[in-house]
PDB file of N, CA and C in Angstrom:
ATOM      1  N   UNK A   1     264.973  56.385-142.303  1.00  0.00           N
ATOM      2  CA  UNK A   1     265.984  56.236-141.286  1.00  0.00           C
ATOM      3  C   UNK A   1     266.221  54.768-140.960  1.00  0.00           C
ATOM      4  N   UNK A   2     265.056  54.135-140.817  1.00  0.00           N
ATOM      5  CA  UNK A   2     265.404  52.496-140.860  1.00  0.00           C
ATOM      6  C   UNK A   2     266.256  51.851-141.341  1.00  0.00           C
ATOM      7  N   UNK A   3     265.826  52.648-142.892  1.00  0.00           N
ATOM      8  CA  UNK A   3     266.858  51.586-144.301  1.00  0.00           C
ATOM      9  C   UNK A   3     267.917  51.768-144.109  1.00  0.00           C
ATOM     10  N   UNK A   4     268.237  53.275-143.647  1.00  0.00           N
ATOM     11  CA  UNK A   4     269.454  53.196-143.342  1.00  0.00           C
ATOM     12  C   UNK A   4     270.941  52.781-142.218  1.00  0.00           C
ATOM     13  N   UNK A   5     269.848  52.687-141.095  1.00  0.00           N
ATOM     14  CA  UNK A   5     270.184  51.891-140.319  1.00  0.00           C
ATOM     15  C   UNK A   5     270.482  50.315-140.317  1.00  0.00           C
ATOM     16  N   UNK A   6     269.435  49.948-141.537  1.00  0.00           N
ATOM     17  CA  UNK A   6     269.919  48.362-141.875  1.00  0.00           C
ATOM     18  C   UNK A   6     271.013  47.926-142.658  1.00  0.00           C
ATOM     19  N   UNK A   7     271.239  48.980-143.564  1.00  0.00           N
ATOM     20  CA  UNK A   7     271.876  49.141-144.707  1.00  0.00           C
ATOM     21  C   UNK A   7     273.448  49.857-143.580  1.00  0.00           C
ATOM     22  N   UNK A   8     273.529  50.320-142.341  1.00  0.00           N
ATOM     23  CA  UNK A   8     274.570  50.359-141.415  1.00  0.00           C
ATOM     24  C   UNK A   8     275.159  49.339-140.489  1.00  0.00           C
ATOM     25  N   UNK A   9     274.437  48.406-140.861  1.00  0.00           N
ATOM     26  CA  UNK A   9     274.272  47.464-139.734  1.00  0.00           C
ATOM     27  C   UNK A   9     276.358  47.170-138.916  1.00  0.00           C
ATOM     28  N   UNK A  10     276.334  46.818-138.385  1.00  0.00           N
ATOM     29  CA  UNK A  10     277.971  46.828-137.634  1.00  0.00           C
ATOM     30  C   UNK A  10     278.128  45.571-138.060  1.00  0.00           C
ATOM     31  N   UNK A  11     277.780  44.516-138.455  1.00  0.00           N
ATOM     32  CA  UNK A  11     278.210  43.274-139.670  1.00  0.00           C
ATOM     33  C   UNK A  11     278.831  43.741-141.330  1.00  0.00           C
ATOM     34  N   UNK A  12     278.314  45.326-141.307  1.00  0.00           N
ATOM     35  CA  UNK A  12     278.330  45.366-142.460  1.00  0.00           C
ATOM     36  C   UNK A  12     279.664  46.463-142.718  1.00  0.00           C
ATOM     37  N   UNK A  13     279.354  47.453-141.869  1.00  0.00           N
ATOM     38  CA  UNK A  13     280.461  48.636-141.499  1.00  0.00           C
ATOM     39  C   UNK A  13     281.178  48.594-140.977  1.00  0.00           C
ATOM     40  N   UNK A  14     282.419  49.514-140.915  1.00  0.00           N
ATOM     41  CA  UNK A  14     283.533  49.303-140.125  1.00  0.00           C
ATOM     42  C   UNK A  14     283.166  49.931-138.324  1.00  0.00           C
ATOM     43  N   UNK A  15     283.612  49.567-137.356  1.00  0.00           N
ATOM     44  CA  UNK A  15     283.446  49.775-136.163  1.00  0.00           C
ATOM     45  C   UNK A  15     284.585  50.506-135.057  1.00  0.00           C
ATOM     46  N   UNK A  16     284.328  51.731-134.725  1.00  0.00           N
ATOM     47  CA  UNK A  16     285.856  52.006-134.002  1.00  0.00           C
ATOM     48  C   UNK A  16     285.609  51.825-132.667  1.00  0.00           C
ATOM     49  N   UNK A  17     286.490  51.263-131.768  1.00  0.00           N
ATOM     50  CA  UNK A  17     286.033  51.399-130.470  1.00  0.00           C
ATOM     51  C   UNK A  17     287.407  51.880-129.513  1.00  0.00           C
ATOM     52  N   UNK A  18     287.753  52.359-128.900  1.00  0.00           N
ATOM     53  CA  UNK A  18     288.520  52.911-128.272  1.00  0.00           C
ATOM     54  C   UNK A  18     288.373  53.090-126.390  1.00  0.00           C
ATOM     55  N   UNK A  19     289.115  52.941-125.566  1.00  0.00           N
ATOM     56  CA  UNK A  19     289.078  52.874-124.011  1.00  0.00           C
ATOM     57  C   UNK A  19     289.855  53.334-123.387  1.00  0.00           C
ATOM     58  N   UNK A  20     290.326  54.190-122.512  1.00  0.00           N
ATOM     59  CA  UNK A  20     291.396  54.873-122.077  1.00  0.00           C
ATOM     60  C   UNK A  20     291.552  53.590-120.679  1.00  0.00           C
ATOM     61  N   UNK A  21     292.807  53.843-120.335  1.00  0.00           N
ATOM     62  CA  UNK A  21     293.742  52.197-119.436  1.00  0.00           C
ATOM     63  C   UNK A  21     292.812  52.231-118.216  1.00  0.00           C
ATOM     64  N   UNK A  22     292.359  53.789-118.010  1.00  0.00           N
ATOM     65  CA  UNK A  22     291.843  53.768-116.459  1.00  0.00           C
ATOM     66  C   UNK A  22     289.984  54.748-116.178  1.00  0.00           C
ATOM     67  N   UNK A  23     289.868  53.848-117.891  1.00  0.00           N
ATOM     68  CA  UNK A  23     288.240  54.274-118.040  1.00  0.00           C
ATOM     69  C   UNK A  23     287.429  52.851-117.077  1.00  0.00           C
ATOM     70  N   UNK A  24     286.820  53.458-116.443  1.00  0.00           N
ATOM     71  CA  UNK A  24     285.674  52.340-116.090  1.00  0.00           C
ATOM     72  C   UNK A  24     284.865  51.478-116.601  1.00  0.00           C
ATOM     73  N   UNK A  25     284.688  51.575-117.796  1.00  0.00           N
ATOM     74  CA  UNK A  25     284.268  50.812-119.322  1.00  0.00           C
ATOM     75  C   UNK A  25     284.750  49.992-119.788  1.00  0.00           C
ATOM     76  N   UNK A  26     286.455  50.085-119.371  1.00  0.00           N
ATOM     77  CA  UNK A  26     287.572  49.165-120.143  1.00  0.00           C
ATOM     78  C   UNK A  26     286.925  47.919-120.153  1.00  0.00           C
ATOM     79  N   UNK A  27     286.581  47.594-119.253  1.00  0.00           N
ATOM     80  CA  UNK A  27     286.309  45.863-119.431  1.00  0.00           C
ATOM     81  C   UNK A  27     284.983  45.646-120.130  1.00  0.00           C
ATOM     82  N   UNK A  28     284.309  46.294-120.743  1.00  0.00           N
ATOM     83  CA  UNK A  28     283.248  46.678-121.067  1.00  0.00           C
ATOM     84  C   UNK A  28     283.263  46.211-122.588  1.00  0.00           C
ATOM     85  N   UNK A  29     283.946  47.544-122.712  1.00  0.00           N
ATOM     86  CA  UNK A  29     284.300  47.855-123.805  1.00  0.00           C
ATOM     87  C   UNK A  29     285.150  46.857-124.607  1.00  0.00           C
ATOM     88  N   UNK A  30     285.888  45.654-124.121  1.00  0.00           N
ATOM     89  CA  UNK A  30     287.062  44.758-124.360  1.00  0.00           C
ATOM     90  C   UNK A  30     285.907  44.132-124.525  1.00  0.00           C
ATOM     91  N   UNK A  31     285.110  43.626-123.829  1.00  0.00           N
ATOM     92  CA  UNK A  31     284.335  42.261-124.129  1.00  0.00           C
ATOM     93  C   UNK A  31     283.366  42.532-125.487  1.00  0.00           C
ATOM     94  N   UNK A  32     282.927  43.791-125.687  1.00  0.00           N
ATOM     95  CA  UNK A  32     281.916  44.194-126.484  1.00  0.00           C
ATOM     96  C   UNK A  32     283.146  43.689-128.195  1.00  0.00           C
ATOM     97  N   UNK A  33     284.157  44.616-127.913  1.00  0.00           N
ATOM     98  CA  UNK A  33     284.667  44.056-129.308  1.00  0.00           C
ATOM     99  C   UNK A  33     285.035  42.578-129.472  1.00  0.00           C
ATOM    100  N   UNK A  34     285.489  42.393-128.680  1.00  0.00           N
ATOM    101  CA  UNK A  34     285.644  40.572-128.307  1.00  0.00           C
ATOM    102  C   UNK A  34     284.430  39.912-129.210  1.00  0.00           C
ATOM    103  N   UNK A  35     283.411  40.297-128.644  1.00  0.00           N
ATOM    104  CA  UNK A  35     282.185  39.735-129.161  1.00  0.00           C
ATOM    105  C   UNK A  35     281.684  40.003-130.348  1.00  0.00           C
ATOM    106  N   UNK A  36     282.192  41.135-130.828  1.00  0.00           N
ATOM    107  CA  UNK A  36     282.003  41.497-132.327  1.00  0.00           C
ATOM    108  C   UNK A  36     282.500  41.012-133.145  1.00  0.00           C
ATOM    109  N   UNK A  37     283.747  41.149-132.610  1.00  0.00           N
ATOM    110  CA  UNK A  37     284.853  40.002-133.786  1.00  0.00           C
ATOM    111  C   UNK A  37     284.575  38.579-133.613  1.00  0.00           C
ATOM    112  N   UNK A  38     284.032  38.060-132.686  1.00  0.00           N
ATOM    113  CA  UNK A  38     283.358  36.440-132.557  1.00  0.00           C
ATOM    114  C   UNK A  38     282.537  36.413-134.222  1.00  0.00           C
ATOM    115  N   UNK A  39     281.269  37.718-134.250  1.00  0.00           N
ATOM    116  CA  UNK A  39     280.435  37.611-135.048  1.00  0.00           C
ATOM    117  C   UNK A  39     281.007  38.688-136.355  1.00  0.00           C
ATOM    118  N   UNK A  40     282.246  38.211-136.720  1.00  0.00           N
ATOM    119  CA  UNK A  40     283.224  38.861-137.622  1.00  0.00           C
ATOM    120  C   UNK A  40     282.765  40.230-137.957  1.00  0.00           C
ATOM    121  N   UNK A  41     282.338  40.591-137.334  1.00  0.00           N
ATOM    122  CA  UNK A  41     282.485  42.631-137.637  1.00  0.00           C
ATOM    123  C   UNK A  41     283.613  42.995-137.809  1.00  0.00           C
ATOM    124  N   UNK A  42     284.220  44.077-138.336  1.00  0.00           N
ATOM    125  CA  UNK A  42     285.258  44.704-138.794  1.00  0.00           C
ATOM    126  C   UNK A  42     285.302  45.981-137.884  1.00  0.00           C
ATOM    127  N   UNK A  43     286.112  45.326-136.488  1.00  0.00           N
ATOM    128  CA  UNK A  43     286.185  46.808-135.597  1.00  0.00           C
ATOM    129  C   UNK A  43     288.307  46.893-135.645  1.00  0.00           C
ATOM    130  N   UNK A  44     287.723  48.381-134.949  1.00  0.00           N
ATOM    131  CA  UNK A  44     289.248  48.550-134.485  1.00  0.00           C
ATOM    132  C   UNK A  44     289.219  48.848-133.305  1.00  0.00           C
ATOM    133  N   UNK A  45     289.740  48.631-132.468  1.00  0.00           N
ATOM    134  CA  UNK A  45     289.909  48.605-130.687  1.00  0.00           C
ATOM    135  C   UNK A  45     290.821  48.880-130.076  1.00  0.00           C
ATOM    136  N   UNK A  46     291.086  50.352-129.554  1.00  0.00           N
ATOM    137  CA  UNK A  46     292.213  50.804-129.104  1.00  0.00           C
ATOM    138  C   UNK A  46     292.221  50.978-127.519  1.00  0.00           C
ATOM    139  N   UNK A  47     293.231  50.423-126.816  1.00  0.00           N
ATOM    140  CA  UNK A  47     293.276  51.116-125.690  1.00  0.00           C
ATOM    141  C   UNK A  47     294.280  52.246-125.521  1.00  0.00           C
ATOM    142  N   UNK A  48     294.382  53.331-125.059  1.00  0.00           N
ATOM    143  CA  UNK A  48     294.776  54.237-125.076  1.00  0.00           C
ATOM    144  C   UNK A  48     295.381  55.023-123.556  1.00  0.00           C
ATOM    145  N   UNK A  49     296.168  55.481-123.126  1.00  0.00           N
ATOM    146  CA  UNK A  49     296.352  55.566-121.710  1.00  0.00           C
ATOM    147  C   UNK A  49     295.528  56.905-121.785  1.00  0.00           C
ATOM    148  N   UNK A  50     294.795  56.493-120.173  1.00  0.00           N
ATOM    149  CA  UNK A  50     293.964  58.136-119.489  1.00  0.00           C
ATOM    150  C   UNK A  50     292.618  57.581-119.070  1.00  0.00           C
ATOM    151  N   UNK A  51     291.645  58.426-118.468  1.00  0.00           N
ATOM    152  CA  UNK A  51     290.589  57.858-117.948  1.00  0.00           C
ATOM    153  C   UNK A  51     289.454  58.619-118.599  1.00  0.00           C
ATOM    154  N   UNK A  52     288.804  58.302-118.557  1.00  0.00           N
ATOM    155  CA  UNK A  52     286.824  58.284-118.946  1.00  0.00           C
ATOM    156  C   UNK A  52     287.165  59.958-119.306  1.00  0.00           C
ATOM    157  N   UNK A  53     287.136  61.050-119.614  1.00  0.00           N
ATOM    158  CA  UNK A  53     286.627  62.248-119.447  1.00  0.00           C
ATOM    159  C   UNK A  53     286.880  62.962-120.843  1.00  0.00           C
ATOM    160  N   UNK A  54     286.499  64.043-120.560  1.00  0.00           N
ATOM    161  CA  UNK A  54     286.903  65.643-121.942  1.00  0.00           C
ATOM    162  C   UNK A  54     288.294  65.628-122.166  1.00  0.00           C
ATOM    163  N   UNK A  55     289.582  65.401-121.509  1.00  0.00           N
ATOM    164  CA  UNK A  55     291.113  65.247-122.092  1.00  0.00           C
ATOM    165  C   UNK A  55     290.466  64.563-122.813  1.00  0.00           C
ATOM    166  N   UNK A  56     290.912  63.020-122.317  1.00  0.00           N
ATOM    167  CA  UNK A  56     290.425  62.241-123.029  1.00  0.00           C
ATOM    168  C   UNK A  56     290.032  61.909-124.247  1.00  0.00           C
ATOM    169  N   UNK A  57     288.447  62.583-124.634  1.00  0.00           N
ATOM    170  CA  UNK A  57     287.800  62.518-125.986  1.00  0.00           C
ATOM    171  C   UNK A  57     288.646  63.878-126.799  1.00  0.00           C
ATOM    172  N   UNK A  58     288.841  65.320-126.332  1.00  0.00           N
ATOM    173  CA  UNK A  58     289.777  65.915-127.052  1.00  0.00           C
ATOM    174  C   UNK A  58     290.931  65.429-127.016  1.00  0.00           C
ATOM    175  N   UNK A  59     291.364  64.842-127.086  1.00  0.00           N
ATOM    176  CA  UNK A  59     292.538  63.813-127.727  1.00  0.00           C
ATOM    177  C   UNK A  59     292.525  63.242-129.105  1.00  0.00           C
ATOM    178  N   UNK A  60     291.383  62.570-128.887  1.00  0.00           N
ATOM    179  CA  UNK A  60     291.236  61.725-129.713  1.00  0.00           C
ATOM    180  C   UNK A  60     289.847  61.866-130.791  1.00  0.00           C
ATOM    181  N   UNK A  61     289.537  63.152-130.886  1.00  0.00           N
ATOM    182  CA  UNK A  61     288.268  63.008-131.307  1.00  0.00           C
ATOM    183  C   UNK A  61     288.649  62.863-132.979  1.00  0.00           C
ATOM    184  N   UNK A  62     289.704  63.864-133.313  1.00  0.00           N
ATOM    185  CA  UNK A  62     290.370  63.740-134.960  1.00  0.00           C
ATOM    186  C   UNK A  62     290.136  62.155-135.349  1.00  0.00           C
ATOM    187  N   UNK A  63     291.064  61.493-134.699  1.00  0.00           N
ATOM    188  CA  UNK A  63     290.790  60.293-134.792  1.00  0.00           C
ATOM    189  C   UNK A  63     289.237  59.378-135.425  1.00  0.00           C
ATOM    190  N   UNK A  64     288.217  59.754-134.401  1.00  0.00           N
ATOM    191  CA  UNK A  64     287.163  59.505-134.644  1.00  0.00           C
ATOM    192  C   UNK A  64     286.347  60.049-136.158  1.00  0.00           C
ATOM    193  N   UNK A  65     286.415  60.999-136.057  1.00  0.00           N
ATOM    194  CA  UNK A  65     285.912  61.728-137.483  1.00  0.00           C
ATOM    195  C   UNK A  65     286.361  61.134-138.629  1.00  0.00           C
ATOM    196  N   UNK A  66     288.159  61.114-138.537  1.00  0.00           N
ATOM    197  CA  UNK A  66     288.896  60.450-140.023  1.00  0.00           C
ATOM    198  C   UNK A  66     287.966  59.345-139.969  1.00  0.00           C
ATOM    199  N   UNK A  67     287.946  58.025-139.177  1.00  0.00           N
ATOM    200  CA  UNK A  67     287.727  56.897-139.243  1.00  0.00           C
ATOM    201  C   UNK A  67     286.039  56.922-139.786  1.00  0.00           C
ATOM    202  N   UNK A  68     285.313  57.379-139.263  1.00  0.00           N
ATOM    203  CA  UNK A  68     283.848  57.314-139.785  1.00  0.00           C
ATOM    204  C   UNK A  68     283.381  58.254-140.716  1.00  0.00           C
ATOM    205  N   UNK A  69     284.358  59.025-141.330  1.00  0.00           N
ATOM    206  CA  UNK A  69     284.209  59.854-142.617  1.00  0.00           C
ATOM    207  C   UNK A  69     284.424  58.725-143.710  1.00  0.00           C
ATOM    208  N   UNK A  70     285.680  57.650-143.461  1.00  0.00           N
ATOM    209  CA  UNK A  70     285.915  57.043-144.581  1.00  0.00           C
ATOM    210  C   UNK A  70     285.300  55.552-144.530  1.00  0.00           C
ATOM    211  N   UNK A  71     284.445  55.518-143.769  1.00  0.00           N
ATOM    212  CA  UNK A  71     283.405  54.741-143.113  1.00  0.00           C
ATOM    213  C   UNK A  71     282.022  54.585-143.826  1.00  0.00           C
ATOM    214  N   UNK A  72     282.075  55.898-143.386  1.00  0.00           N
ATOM    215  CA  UNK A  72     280.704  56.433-143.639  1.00  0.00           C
ATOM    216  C   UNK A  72     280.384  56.559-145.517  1.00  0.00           C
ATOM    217  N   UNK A  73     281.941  56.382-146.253  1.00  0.00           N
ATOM    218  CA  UNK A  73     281.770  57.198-147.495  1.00  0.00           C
ATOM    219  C   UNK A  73     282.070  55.947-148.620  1.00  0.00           C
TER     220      UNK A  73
END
């Protein structure tokens, strides 16, 4: 599980990050990719209108899967 975690590392993989306009995280979440892309990671960073909850992630979960299926593969 290690190796593979090293061999995942977020320098190395692609990164999705996503925030709804009126999640409590937003600013969180903005600085975190901010800082990733400082240390050139390969994210994608969406803000999205809606707040923190279950709408929310069922919205968007398709989303998530495509992206770390072809991620992951």
């Amino acid at each position: 599980m290690i190796a593979f975690a090293r061999a995942r590392s977020p320098y190395r993989s692609p990164i999705w990050l996503d925030v709804g306009t009126k999640d409590p995280f937003r600013e969180a979440d903005t600085a975190l990719a901010r800082e990733l892309r400082a240390d050139h990671a390969r994210v994608t960073f969406h803000v999205w209108p809606g707040p923190h909850g279950s709408s929310y992630w069922h919205r968007h979960m398709a989303r998530y899967l495509r992206f770390y299926a072809e991620a992951c593969s």
